[in-house]
PDB file of N, CA and C in Angstrom:
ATOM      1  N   UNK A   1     120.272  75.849-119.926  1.00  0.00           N
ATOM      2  CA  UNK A   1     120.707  77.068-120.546  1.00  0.00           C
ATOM      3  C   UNK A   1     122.189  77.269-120.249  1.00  0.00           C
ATOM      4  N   UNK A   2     123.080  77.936-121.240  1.00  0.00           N
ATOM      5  CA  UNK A   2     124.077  78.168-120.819  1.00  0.00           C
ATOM      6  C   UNK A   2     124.612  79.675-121.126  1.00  0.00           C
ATOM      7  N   UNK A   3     125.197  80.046-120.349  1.00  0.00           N
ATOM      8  CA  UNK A   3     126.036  81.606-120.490  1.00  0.00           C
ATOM      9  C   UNK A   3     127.689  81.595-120.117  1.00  0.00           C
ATOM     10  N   UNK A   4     128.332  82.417-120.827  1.00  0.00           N
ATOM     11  CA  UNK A   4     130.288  82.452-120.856  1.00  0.00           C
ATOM     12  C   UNK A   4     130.014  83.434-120.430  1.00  0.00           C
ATOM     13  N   UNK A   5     130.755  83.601-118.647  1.00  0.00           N
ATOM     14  CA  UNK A   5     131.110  84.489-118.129  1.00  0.00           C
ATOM     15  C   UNK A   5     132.652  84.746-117.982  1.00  0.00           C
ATOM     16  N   UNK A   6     132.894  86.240-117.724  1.00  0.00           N
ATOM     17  CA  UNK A   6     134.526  86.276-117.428  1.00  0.00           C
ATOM     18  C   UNK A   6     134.634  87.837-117.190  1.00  0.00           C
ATOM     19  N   UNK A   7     135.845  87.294-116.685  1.00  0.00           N
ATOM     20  CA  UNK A   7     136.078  89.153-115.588  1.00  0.00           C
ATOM     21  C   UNK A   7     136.039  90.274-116.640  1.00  0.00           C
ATOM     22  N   UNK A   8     135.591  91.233-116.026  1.00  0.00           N
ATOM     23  CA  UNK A   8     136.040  92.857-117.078  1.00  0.00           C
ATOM     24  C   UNK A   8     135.996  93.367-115.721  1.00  0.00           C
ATOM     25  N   UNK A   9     137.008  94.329-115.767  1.00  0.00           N
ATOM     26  CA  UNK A   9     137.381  95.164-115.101  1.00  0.00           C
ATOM     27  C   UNK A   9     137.088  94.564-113.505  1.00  0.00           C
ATOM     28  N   UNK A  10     137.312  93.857-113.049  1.00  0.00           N
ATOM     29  CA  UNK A  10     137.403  92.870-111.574  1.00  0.00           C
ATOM     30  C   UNK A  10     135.872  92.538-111.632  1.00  0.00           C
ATOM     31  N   UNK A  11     135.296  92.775-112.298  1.00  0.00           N
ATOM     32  CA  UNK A  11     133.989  91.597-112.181  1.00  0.00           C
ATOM     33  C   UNK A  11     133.623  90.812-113.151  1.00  0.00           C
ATOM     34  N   UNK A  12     132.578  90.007-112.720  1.00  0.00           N
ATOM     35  CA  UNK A  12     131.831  88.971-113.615  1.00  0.00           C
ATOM     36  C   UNK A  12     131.014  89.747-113.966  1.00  0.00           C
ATOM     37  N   UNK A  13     130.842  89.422-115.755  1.00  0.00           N
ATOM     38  CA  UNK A  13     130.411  89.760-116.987  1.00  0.00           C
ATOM     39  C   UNK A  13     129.799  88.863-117.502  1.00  0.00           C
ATOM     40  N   UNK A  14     128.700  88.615-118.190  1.00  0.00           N
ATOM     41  CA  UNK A  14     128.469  88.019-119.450  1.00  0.00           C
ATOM     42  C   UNK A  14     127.833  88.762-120.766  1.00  0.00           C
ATOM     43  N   UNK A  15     128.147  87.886-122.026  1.00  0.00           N
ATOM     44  CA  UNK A  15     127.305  89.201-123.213  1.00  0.00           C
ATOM     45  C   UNK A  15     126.226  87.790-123.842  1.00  0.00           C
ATOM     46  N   UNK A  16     125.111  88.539-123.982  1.00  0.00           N
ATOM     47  CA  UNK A  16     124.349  87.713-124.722  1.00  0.00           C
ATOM     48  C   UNK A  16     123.400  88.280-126.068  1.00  0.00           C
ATOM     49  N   UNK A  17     124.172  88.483-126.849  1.00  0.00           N
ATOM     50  CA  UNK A  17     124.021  89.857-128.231  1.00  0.00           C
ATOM     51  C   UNK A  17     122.343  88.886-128.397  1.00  0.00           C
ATOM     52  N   UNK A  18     122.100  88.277-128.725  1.00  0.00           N
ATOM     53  CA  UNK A  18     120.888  87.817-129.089  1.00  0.00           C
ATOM     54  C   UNK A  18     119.166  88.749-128.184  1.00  0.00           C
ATOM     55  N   UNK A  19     119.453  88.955-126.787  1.00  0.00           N
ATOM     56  CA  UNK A  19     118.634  89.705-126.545  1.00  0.00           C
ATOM     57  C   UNK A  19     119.325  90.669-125.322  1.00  0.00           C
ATOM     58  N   UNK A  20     120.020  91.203-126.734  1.00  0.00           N
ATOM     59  CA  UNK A  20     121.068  92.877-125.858  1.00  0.00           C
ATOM     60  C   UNK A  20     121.446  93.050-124.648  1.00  0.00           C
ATOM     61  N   UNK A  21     122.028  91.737-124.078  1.00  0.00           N
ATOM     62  CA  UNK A  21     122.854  91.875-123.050  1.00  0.00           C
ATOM     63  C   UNK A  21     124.607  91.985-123.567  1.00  0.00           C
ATOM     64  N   UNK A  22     125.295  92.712-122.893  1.00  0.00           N
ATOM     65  CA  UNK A  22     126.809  93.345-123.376  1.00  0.00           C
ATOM     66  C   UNK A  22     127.588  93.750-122.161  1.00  0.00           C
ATOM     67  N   UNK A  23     128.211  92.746-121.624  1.00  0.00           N
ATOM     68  CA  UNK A  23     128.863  92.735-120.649  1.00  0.00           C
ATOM     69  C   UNK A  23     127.973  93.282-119.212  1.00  0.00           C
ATOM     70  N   UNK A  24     127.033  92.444-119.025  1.00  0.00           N
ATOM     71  CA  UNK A  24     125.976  92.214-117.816  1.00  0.00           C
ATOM     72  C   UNK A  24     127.062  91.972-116.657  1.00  0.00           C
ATOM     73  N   UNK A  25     126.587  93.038-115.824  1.00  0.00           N
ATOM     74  CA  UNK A  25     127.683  92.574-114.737  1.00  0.00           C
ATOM     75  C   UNK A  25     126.738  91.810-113.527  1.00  0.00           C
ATOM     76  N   UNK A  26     127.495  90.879-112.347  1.00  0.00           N
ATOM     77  CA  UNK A  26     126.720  90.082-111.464  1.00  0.00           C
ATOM     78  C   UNK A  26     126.917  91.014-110.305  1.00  0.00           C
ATOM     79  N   UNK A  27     125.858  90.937-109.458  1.00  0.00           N
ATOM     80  CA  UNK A  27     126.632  92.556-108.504  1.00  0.00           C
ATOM     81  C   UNK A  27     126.046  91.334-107.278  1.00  0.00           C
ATOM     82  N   UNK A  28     126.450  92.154-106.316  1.00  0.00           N
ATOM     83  CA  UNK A  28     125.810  92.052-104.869  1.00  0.00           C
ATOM     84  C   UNK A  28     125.783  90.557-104.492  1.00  0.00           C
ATOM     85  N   UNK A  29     127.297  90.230-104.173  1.00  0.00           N
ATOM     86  CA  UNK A  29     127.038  88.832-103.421  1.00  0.00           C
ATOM     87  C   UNK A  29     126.774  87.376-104.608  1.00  0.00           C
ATOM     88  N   UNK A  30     126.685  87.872-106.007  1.00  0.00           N
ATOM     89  CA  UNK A  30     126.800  86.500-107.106  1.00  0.00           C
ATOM     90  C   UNK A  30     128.553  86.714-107.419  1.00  0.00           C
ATOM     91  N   UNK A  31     128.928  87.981-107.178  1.00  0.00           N
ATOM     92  CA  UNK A  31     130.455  87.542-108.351  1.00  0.00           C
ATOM     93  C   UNK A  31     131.265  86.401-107.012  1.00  0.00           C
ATOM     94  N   UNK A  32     131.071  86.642-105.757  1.00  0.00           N
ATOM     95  CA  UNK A  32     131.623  85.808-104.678  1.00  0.00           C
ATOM     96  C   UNK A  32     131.180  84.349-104.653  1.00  0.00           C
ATOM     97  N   UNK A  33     129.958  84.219-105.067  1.00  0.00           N
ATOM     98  CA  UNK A  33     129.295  82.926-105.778  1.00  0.00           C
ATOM     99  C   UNK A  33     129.602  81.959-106.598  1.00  0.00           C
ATOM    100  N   UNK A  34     129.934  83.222-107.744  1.00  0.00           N
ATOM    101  CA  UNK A  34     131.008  82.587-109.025  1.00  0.00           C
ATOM    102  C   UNK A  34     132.643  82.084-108.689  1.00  0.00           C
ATOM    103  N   UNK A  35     132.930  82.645-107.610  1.00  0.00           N
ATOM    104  CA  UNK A  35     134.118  82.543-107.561  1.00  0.00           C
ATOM    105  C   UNK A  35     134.132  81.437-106.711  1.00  0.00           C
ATOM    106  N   UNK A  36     133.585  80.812-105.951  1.00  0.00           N
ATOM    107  CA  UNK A  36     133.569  79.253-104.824  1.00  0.00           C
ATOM    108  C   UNK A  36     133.271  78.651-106.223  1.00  0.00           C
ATOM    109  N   UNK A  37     132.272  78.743-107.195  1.00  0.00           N
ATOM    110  CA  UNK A  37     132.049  78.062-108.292  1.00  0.00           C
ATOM    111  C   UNK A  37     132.798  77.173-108.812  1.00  0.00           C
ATOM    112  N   UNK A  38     133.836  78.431-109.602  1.00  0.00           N
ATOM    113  CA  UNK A  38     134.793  78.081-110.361  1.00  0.00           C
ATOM    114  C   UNK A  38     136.081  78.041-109.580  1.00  0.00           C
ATOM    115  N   UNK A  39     136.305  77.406-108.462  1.00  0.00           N
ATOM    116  CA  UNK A  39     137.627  77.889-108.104  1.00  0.00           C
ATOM    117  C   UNK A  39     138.619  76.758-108.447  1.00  0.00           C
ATOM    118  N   UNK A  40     137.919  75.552-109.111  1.00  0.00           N
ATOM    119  CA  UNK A  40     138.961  74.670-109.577  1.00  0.00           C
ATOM    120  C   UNK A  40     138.983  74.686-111.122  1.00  0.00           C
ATOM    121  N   UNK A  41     138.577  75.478-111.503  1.00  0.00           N
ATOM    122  CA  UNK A  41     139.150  76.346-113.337  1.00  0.00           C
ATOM    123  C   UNK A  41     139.680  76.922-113.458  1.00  0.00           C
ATOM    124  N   UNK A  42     141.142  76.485-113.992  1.00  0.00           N
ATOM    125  CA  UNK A  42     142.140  77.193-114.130  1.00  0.00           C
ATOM    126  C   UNK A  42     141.578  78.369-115.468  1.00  0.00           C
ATOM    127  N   UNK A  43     142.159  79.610-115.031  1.00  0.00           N
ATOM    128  CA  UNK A  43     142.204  80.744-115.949  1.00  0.00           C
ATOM    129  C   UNK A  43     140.557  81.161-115.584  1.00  0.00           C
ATOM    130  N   UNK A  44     139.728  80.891-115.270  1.00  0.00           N
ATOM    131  CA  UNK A  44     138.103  80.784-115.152  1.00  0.00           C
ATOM    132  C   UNK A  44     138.087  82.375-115.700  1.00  0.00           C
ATOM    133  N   UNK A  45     138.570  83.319-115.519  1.00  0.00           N
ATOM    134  CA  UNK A  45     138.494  84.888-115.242  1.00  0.00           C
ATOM    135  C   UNK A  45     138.411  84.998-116.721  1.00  0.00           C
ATOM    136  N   UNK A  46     138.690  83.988-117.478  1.00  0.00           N
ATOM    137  CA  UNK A  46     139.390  84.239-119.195  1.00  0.00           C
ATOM    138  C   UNK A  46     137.902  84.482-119.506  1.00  0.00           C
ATOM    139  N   UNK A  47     136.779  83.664-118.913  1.00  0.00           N
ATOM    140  CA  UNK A  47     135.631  82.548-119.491  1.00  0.00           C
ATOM    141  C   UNK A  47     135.127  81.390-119.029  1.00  0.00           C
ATOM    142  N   UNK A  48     134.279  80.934-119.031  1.00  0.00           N
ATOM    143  CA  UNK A  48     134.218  79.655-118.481  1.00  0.00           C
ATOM    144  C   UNK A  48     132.973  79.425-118.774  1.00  0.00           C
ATOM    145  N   UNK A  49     131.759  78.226-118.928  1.00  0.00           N
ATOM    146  CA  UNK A  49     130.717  77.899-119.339  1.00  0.00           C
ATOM    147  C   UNK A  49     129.744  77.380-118.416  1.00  0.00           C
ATOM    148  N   UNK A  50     128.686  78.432-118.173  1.00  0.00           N
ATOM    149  CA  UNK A  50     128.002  78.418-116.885  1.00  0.00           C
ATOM    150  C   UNK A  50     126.820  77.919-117.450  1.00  0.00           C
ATOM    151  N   UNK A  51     125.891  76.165-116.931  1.00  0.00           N
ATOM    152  CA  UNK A  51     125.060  75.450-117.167  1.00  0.00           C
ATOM    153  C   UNK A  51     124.084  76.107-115.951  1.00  0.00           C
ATOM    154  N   UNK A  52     122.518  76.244-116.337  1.00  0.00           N
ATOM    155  CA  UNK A  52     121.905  76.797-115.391  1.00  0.00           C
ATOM    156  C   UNK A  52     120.553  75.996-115.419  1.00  0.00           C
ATOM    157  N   UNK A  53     119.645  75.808-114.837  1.00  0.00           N
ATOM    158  CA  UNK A  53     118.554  75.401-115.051  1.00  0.00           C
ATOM    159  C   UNK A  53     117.654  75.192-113.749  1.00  0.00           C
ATOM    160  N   UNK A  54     116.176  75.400-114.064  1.00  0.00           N
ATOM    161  CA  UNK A  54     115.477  75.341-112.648  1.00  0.00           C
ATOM    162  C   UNK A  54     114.920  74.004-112.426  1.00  0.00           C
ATOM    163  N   UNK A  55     115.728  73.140-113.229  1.00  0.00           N
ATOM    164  CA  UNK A  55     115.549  71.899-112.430  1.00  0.00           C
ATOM    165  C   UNK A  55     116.544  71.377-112.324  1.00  0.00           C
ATOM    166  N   UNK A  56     116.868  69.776-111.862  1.00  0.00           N
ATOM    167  CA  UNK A  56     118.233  69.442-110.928  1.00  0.00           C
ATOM    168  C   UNK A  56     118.500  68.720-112.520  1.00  0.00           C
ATOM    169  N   UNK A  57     120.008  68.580-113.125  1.00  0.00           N
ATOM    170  CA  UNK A  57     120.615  68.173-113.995  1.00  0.00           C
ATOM    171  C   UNK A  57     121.900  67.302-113.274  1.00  0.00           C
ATOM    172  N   UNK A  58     122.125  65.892-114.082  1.00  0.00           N
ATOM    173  CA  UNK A  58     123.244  65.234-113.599  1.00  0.00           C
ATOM    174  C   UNK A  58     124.915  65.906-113.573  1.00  0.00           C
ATOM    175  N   UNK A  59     125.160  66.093-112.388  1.00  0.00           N
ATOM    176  CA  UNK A  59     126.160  66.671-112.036  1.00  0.00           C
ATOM    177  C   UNK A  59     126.094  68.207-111.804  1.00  0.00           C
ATOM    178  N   UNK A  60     124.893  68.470-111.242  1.00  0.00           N
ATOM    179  CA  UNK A  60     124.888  70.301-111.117  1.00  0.00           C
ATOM    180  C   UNK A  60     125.862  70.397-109.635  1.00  0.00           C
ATOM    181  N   UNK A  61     126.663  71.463-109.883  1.00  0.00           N
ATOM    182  CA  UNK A  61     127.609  71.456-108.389  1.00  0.00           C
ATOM    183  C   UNK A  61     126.520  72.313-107.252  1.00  0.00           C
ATOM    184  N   UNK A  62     126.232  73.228-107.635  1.00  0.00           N
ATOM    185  CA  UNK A  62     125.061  74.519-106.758  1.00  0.00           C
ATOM    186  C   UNK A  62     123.719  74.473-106.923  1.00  0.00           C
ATOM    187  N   UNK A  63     123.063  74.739-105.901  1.00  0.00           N
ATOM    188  CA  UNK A  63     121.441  75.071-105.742  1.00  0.00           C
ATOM    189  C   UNK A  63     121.408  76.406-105.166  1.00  0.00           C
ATOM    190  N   UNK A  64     120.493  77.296-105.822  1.00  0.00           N
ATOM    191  CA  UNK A  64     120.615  78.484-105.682  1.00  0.00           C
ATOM    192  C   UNK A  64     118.853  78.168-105.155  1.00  0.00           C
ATOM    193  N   UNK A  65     118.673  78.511-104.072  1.00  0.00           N
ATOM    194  CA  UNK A  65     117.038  78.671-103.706  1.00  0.00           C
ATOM    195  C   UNK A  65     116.581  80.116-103.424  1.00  0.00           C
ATOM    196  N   UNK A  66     115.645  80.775-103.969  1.00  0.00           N
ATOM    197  CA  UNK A  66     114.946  82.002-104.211  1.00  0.00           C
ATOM    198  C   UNK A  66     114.892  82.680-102.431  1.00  0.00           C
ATOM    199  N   UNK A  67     115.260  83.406-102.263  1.00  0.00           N
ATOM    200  CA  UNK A  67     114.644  83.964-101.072  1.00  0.00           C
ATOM    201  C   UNK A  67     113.469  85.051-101.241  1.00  0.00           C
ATOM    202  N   UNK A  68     113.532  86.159-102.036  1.00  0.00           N
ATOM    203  CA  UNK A  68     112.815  86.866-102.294  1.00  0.00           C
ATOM    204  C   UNK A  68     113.418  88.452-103.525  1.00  0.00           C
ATOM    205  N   UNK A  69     111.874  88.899-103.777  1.00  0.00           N
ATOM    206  CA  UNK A  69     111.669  89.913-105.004  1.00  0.00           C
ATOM    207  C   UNK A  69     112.313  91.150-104.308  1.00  0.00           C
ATOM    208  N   UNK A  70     113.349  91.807-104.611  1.00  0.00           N
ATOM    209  CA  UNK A  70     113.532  93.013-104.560  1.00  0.00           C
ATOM    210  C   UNK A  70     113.636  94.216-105.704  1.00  0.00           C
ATOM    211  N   UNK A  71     113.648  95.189-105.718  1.00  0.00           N
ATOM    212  CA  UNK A  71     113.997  96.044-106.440  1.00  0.00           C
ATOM    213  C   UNK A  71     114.074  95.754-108.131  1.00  0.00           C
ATOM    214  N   UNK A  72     113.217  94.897-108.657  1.00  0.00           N
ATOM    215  CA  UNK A  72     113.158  94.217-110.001  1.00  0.00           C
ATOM    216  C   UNK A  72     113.466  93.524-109.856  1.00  0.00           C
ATOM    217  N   UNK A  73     114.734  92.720-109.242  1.00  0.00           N
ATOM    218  CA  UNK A  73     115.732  91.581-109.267  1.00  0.00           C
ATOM    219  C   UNK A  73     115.030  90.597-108.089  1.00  0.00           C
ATOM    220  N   UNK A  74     115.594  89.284-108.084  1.00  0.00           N
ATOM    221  CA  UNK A  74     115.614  88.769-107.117  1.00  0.00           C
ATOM    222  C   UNK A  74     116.891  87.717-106.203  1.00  0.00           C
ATOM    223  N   UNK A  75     116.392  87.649-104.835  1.00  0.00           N
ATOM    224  CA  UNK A  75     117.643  87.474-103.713  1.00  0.00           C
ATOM    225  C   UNK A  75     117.221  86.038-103.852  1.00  0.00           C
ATOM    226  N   UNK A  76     118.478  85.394-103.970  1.00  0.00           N
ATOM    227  CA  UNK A  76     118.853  83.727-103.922  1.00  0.00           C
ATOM    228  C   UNK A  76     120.572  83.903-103.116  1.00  0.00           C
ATOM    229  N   UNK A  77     119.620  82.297-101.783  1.00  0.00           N
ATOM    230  CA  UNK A  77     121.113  81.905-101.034  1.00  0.00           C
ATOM    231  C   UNK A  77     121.452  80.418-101.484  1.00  0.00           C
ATOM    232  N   UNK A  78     122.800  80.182-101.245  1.00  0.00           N
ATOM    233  CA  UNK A  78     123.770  79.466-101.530  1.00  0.00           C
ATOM    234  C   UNK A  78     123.625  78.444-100.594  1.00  0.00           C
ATOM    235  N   UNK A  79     123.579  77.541-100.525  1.00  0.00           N
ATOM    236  CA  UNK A  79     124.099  76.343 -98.900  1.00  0.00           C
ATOM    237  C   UNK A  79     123.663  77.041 -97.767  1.00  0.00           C
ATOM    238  N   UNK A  80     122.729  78.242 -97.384  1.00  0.00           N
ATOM    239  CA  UNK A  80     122.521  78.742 -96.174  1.00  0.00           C
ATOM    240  C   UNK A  80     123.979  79.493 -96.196  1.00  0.00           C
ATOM    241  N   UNK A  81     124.499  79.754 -96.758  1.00  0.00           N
ATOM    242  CA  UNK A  81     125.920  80.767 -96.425  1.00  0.00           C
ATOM    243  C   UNK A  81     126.146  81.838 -97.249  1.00  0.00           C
ATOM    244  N   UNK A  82     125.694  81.724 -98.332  1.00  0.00           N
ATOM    245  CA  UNK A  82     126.129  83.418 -99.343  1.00  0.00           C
ATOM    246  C   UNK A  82     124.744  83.427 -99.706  1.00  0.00           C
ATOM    247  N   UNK A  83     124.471  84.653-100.072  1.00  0.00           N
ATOM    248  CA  UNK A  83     123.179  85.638-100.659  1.00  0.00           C
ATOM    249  C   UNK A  83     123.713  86.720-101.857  1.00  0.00           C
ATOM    250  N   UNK A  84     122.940  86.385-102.852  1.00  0.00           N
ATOM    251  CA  UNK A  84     122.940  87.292-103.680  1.00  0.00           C
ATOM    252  C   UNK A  84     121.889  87.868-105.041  1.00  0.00           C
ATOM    253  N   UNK A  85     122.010  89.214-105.386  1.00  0.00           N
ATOM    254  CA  UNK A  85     120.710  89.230-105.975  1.00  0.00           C
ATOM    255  C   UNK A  85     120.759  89.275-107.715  1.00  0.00           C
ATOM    256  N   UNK A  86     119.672  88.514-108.155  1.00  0.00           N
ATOM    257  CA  UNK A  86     120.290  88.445-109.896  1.00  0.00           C
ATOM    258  C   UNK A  86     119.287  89.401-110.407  1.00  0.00           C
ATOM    259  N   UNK A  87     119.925  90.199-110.890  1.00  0.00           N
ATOM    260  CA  UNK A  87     118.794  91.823-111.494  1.00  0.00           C
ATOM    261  C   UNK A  87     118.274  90.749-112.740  1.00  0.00           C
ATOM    262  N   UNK A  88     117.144  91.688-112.983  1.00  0.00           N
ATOM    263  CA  UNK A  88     116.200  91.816-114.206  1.00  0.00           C
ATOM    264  C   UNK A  88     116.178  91.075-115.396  1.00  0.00           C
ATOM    265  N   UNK A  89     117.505  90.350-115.476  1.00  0.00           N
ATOM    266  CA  UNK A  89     117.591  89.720-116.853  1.00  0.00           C
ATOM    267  C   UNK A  89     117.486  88.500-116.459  1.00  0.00           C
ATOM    268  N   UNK A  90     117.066  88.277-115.615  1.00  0.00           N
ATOM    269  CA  UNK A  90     117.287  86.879-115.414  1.00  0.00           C
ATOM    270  C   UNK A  90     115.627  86.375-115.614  1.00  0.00           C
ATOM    271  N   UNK A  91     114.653  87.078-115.631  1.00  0.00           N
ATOM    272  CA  UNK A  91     113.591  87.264-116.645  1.00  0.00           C
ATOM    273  C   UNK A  91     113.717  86.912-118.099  1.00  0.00           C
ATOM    274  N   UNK A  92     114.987  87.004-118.583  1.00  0.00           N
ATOM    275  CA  UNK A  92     115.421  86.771-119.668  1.00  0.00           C
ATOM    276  C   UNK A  92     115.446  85.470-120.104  1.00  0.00           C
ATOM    277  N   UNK A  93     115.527  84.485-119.472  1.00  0.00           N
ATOM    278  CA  UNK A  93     115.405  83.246-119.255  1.00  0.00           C
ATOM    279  C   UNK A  93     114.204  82.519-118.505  1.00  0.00           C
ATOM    280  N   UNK A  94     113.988  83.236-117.552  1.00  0.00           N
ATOM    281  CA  UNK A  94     112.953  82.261-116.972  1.00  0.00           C
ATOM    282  C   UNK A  94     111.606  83.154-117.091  1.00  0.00           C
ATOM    283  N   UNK A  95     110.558  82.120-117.269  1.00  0.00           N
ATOM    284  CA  UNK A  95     109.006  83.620-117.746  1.00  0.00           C
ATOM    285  C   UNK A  95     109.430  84.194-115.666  1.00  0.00           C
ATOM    286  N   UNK A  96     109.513  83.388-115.128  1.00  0.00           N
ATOM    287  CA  UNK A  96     109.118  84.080-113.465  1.00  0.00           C
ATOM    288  C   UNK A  96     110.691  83.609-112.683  1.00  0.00           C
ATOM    289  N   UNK A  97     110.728  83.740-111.778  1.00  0.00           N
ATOM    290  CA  UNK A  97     112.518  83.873-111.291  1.00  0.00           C
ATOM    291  C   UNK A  97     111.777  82.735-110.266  1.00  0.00           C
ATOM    292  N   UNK A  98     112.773  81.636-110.673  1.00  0.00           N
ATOM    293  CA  UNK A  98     112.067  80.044-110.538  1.00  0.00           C
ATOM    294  C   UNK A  98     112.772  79.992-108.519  1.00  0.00           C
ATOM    295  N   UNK A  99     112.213  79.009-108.136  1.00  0.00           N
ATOM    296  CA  UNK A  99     112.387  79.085-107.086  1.00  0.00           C
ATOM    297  C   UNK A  99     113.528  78.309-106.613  1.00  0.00           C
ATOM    298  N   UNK A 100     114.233  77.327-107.416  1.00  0.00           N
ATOM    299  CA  UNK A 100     115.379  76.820-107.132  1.00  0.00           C
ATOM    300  C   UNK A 100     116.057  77.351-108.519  1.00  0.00           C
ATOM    301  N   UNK A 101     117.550  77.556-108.813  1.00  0.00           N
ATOM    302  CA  UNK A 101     118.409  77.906-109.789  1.00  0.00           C
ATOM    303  C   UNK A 101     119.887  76.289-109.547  1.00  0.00           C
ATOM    304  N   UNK A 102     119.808  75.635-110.523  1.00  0.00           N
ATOM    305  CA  UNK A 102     120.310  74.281-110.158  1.00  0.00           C
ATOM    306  C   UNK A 102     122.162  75.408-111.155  1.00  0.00           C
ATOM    307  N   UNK A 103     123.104  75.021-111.170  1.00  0.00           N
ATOM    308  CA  UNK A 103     124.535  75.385-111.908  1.00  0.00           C
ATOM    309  C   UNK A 103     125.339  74.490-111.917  1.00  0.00           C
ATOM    310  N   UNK A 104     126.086  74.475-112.488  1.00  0.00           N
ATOM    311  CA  UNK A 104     127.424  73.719-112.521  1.00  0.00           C
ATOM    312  C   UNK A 104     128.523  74.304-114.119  1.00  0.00           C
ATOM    313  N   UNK A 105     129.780  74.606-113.413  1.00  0.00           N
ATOM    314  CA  UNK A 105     130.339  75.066-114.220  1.00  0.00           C
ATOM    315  C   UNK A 105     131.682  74.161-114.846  1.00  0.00           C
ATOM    316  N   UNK A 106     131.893  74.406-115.981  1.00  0.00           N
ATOM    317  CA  UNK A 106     132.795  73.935-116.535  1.00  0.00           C
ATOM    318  C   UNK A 106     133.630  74.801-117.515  1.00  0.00           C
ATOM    319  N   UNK A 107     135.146  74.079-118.080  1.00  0.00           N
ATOM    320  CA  UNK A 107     135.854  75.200-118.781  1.00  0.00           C
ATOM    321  C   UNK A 107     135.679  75.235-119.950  1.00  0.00           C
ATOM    322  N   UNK A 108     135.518  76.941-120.473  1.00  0.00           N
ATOM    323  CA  UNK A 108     135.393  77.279-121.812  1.00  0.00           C
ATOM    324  C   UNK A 108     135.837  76.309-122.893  1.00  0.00           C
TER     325      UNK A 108
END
């Protein structure tokens, strides 16, 4: 799956008009995520093209492994070093909030 994220107003955004997402913001510990991500894309803040999938794909840079269900959303850590939680839409994609999240980003 893929989603174009990019800053609005100092955070990460994405819009996905197809099922009424419009500038989805990443809160709590993913926009710091995004940003180790992309930190060798120049302009990344413009846009950039975020590959996602819950299984491992050739050349995924991140493994995002599930920690647990909170508040609708759920908490996934990074390498054992960052935590963060992806609200509700991320249902949007997966029928259940998969237990590994594989990424790798590249430029718009």
């Amino acid at each position: 799956m893929i989603i174009y994220p990019y800053k609005y107003e100092g955070t990460w955004v994405f819009d996905e008009l197809d099922i009424g997402l419009i500038k989805e913001p990443f809160v709590f510990g993913i926009p710091e995520m995004l940003d180790t991500l992309v930190a060798d894309i120049k302009d990344a803040s413009e846009g950039f093209k975020l590959i996602f999938s819950k299984k491992p794909f050739p050349g995924y840079q991140f493994k995002l492994t599930w920690i647990k269900e909170e508040y609708e959303g759920n908490w996934y850590r990074l390498n054992n070093t960052h935590e963060g939680w992806l609200c509700p839409a991320l249902l949007k994609y997966f029928e259940s909030a998969p237990a590994e999240i594989f990424t790798k980003a590249e430029k718009k």
